[in-house]
PDB file of N, CA and C in Angstrom:
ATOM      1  N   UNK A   1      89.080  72.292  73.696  1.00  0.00           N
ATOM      2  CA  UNK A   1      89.540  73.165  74.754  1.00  0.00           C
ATOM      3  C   UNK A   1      90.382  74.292  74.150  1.00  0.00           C
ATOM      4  N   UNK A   2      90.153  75.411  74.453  1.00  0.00           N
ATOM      5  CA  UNK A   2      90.673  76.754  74.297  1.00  0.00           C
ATOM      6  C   UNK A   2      92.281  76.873  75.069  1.00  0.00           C
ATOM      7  N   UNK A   3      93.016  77.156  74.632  1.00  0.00           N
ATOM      8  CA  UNK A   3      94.403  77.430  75.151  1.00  0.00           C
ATOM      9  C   UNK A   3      94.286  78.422  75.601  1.00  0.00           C
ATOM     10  N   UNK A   4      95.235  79.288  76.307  1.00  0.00           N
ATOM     11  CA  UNK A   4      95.834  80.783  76.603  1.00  0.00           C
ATOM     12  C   UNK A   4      96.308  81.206  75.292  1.00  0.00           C
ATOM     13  N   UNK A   5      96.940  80.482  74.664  1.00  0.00           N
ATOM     14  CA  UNK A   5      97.565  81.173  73.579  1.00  0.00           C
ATOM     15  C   UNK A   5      96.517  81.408  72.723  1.00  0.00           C
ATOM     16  N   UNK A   6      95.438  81.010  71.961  1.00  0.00           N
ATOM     17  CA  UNK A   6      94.492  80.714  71.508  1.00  0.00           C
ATOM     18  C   UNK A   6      93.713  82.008  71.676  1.00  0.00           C
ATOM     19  N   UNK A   7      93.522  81.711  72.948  1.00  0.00           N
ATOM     20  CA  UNK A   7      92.577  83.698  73.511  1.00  0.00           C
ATOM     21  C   UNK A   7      93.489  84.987  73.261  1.00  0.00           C
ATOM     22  N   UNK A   8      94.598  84.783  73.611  1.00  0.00           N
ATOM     23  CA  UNK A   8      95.213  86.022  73.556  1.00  0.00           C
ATOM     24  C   UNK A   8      95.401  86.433  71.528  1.00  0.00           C
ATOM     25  N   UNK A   9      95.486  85.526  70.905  1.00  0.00           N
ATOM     26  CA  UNK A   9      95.401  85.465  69.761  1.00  0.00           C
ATOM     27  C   UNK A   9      94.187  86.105  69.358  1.00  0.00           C
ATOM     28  N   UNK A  10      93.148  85.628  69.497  1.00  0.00           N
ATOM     29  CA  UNK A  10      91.879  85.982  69.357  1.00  0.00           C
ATOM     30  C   UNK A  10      91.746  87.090  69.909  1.00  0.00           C
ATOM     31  N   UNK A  11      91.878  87.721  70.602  1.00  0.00           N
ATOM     32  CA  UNK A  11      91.770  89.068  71.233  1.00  0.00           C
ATOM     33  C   UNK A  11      92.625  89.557  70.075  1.00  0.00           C
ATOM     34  N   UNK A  12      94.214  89.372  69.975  1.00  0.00           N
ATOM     35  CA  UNK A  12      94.443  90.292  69.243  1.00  0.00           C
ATOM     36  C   UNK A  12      93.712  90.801  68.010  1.00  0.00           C
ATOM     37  N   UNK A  13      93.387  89.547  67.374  1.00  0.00           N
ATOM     38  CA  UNK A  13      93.027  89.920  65.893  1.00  0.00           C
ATOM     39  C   UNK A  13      91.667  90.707  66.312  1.00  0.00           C
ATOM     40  N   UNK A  14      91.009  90.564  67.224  1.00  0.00           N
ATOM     41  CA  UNK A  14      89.670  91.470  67.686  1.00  0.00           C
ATOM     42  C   UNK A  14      90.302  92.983  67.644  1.00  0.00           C
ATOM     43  N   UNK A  15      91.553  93.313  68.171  1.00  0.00           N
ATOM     44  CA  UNK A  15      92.018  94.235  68.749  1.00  0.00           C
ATOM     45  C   UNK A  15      92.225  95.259  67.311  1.00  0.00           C
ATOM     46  N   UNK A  16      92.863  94.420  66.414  1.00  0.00           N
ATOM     47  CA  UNK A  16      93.271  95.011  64.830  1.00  0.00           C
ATOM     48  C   UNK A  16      92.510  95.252  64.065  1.00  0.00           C
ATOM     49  N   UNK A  17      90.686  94.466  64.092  1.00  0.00           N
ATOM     50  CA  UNK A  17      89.746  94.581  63.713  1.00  0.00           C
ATOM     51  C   UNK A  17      89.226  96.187  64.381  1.00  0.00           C
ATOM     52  N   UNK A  18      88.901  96.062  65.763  1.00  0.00           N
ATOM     53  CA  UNK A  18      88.662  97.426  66.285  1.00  0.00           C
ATOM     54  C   UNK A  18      89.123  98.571  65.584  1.00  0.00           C
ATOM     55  N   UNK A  19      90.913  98.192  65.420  1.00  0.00           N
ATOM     56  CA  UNK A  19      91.435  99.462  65.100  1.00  0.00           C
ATOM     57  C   UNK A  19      91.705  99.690  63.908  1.00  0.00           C
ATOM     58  N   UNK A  20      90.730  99.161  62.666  1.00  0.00           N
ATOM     59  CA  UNK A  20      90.942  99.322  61.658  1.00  0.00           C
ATOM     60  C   UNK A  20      92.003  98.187  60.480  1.00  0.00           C
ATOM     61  N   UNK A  21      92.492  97.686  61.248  1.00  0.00           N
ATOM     62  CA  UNK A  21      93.107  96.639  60.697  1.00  0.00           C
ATOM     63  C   UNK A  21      94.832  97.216  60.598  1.00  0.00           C
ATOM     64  N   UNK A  22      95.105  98.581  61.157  1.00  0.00           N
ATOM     65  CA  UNK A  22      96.500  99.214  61.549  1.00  0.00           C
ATOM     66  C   UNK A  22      96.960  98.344  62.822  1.00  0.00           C
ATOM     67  N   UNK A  23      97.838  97.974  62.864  1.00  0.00           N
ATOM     68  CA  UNK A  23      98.927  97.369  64.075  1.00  0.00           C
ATOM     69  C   UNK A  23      99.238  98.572  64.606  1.00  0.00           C
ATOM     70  N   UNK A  24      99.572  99.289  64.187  1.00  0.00           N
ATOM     71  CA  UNK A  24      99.963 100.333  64.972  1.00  0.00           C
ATOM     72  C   UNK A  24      98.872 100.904  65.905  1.00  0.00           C
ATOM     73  N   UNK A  25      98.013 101.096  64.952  1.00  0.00           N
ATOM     74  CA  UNK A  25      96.966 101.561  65.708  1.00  0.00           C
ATOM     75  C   UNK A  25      96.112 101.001  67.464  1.00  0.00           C
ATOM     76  N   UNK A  26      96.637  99.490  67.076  1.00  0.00           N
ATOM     77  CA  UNK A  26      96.319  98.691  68.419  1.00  0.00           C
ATOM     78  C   UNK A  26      97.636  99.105  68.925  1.00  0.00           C
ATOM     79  N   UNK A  27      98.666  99.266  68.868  1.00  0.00           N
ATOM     80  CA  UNK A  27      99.902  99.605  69.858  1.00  0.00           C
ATOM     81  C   UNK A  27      99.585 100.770  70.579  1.00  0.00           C
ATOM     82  N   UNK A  28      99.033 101.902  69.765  1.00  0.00           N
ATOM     83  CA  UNK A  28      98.506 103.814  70.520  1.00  0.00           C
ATOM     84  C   UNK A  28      97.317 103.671  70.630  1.00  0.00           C
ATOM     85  N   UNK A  29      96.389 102.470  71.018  1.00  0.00           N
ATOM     86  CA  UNK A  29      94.845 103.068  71.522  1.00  0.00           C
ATOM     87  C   UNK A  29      94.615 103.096  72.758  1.00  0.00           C
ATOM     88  N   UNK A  30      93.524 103.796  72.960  1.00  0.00           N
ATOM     89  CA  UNK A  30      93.655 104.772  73.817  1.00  0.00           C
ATOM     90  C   UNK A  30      92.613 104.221  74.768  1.00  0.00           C
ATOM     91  N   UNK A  31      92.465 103.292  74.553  1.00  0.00           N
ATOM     92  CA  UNK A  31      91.173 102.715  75.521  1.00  0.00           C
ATOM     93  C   UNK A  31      91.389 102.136  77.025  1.00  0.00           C
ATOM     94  N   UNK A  32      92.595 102.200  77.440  1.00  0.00           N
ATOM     95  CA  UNK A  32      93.265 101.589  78.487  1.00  0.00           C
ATOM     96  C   UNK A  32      92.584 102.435  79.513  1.00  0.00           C
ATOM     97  N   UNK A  33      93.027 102.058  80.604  1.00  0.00           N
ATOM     98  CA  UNK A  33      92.625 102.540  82.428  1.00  0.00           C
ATOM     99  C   UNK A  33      92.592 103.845  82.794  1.00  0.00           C
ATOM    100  N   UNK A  34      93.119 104.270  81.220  1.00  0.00           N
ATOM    101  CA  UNK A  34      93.010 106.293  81.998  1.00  0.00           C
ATOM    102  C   UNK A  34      92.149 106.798  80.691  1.00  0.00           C
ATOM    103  N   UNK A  35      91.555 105.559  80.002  1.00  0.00           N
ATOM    104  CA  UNK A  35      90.299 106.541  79.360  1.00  0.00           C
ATOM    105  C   UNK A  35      88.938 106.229  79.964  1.00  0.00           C
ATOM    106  N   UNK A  36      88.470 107.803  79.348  1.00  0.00           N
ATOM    107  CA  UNK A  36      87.256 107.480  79.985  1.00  0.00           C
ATOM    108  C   UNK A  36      86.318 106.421  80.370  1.00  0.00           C
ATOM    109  N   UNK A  37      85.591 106.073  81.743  1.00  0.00           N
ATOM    110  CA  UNK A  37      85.016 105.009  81.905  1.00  0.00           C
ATOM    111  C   UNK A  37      83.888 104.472  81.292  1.00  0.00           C
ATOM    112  N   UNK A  38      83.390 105.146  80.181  1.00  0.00           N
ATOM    113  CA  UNK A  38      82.676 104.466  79.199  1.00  0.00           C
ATOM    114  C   UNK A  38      83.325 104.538  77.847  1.00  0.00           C
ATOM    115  N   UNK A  39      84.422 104.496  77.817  1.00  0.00           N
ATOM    116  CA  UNK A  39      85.504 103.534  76.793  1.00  0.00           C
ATOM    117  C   UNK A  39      86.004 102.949  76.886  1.00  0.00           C
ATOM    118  N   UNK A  40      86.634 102.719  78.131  1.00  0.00           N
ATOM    119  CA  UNK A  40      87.656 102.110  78.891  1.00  0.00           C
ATOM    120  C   UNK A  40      87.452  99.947  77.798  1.00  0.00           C
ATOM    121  N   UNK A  41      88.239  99.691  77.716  1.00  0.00           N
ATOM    122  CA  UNK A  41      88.193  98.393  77.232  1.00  0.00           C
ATOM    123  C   UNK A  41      88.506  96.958  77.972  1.00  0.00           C
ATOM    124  N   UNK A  42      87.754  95.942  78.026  1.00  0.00           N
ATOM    125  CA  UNK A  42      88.340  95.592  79.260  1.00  0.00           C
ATOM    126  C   UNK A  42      89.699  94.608  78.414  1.00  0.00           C
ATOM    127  N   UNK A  43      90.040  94.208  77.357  1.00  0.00           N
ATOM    128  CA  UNK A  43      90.693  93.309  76.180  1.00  0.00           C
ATOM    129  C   UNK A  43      92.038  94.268  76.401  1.00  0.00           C
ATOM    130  N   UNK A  44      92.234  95.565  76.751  1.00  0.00           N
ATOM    131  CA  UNK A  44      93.086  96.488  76.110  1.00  0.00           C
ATOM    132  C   UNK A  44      93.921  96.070  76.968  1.00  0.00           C
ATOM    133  N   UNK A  45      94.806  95.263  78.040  1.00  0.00           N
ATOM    134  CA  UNK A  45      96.312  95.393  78.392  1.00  0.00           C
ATOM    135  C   UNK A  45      96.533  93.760  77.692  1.00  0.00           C
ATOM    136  N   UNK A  46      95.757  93.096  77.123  1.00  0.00           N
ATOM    137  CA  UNK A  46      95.743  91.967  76.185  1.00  0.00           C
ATOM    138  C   UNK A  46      95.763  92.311  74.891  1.00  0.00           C
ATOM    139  N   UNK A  47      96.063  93.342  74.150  1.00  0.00           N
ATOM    140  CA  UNK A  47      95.440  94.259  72.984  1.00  0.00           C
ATOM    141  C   UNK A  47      97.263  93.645  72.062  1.00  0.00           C
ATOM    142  N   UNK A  48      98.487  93.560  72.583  1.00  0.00           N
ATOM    143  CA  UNK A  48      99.201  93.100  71.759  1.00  0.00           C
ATOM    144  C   UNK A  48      99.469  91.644  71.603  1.00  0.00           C
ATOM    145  N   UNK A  49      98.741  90.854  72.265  1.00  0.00           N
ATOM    146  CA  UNK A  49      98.826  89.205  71.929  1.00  0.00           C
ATOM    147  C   UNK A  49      99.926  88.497  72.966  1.00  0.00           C
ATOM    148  N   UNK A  50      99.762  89.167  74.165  1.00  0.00           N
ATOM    149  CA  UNK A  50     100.413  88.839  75.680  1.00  0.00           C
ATOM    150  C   UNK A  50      99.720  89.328  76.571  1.00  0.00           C
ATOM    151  N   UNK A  51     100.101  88.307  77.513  1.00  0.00           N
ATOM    152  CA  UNK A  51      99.425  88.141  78.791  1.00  0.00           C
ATOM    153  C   UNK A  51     100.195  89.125  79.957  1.00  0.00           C
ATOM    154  N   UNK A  52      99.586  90.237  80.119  1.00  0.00           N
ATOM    155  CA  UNK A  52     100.282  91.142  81.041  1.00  0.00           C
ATOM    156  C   UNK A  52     100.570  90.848  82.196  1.00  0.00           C
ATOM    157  N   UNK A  53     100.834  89.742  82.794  1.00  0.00           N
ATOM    158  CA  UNK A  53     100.907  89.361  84.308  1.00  0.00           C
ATOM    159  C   UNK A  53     102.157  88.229  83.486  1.00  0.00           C
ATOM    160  N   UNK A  54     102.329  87.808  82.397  1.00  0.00           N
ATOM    161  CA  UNK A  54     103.682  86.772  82.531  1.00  0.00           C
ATOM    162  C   UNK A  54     103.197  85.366  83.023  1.00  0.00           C
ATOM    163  N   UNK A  55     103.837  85.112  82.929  1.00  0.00           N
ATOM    164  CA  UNK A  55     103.935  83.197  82.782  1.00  0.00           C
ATOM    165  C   UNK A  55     103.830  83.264  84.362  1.00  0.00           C
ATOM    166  N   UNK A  56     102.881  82.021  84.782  1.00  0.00           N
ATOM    167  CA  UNK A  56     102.248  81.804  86.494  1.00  0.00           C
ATOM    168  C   UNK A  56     103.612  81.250  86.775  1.00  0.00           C
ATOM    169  N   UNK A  57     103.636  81.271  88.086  1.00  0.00           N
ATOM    170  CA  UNK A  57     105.088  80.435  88.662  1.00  0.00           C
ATOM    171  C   UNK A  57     104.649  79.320  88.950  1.00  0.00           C
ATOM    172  N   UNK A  58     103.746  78.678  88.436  1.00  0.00           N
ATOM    173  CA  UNK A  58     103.989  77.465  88.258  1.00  0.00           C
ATOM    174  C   UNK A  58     104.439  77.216  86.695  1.00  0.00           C
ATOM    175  N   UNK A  59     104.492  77.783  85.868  1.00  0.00           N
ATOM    176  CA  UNK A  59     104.953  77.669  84.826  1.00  0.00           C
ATOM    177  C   UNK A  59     106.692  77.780  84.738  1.00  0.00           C
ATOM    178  N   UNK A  60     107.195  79.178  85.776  1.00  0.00           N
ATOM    179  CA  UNK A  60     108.255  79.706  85.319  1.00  0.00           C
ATOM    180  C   UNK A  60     108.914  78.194  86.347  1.00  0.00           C
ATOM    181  N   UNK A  61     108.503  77.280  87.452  1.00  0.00           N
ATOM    182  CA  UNK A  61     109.275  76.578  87.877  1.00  0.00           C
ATOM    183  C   UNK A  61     109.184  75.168  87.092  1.00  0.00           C
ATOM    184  N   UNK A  62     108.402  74.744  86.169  1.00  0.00           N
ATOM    185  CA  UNK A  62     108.522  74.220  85.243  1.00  0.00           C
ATOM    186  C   UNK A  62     109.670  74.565  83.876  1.00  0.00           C
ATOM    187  N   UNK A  63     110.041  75.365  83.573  1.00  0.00           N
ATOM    188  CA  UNK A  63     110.529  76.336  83.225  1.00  0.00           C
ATOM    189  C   UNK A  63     112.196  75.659  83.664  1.00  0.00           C
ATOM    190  N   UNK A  64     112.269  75.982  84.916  1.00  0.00           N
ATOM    191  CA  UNK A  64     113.498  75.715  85.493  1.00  0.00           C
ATOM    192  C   UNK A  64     113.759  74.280  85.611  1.00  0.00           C
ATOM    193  N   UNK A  65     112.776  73.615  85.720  1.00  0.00           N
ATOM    194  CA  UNK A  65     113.231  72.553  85.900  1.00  0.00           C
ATOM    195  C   UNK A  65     113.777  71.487  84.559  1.00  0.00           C
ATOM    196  N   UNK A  66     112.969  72.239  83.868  1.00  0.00           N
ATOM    197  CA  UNK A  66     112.825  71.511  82.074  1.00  0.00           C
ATOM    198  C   UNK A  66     114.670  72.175  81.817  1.00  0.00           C
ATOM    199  N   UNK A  67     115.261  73.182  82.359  1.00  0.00           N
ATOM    200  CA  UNK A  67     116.221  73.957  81.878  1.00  0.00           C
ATOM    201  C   UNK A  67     117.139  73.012  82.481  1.00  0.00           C
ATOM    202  N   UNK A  68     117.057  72.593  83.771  1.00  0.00           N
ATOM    203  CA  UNK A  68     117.792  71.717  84.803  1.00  0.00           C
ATOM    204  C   UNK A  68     118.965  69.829  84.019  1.00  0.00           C
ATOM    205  N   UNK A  69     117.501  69.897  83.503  1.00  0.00           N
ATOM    206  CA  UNK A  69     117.226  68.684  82.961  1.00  0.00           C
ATOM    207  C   UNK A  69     118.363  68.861  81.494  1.00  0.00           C
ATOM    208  N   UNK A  70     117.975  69.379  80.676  1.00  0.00           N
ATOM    209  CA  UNK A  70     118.619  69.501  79.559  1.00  0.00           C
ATOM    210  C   UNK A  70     119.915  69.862  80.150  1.00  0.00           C
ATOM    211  N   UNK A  71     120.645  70.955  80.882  1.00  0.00           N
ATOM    212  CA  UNK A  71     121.776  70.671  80.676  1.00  0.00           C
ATOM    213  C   UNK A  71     122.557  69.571  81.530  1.00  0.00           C
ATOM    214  N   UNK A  72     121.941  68.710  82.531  1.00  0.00           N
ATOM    215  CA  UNK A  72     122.211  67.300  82.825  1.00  0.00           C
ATOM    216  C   UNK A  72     122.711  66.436  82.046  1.00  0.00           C
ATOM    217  N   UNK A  73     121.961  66.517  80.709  1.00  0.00           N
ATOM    218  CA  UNK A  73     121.652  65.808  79.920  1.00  0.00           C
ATOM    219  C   UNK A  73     122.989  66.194  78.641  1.00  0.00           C
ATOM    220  N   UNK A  74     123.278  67.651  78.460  1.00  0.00           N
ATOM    221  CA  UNK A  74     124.316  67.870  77.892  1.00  0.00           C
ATOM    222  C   UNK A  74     125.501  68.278  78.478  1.00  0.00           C
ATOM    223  N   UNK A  75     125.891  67.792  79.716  1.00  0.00           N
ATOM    224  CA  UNK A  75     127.078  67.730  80.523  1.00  0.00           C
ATOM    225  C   UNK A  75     127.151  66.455  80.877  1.00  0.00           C
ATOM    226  N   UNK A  76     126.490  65.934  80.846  1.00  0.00           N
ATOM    227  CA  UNK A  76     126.430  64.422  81.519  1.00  0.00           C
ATOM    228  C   UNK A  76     127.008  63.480  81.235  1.00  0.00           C
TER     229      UNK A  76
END
């Protein structure tokens, strides 16, 4: 089974391959939503190795609760 982290990884290194193997170059390309629609990329708001929408809230209340817990645990 494929992770999230796993894909976004993989995209990136796709992304550095595209652009020559410059990092930078995947940071300024130009392939995003205001280039033309036969360049347009669909990988490109995934292009630095994050997920542009952020952690689901079911994650971020996991998140809180895991945070909850530990300091219970170191006040307790």
């Amino acid at each position: 089974m494929t992770t999230k982290t796993e894909l976004l990884l993989t995209i990136r290194k796709n992304c550095i391959a595209c652009c020559g193997g410059s990092y930078q170059e995947v940071e300024n390309c130009t392939s995003g939503p205001t280039a033309a629609p036969y360049s347009q990329c669909a990988l490109w708001a995934f292009r630095l190795g994050k997920d542009p929408d952020g952690p689901s809230e079911a994650r971020r209340e996991a998140g809180k609760k895991l945070a909850l817990r530990k300091a219970v645990k170191t006040n307790g």
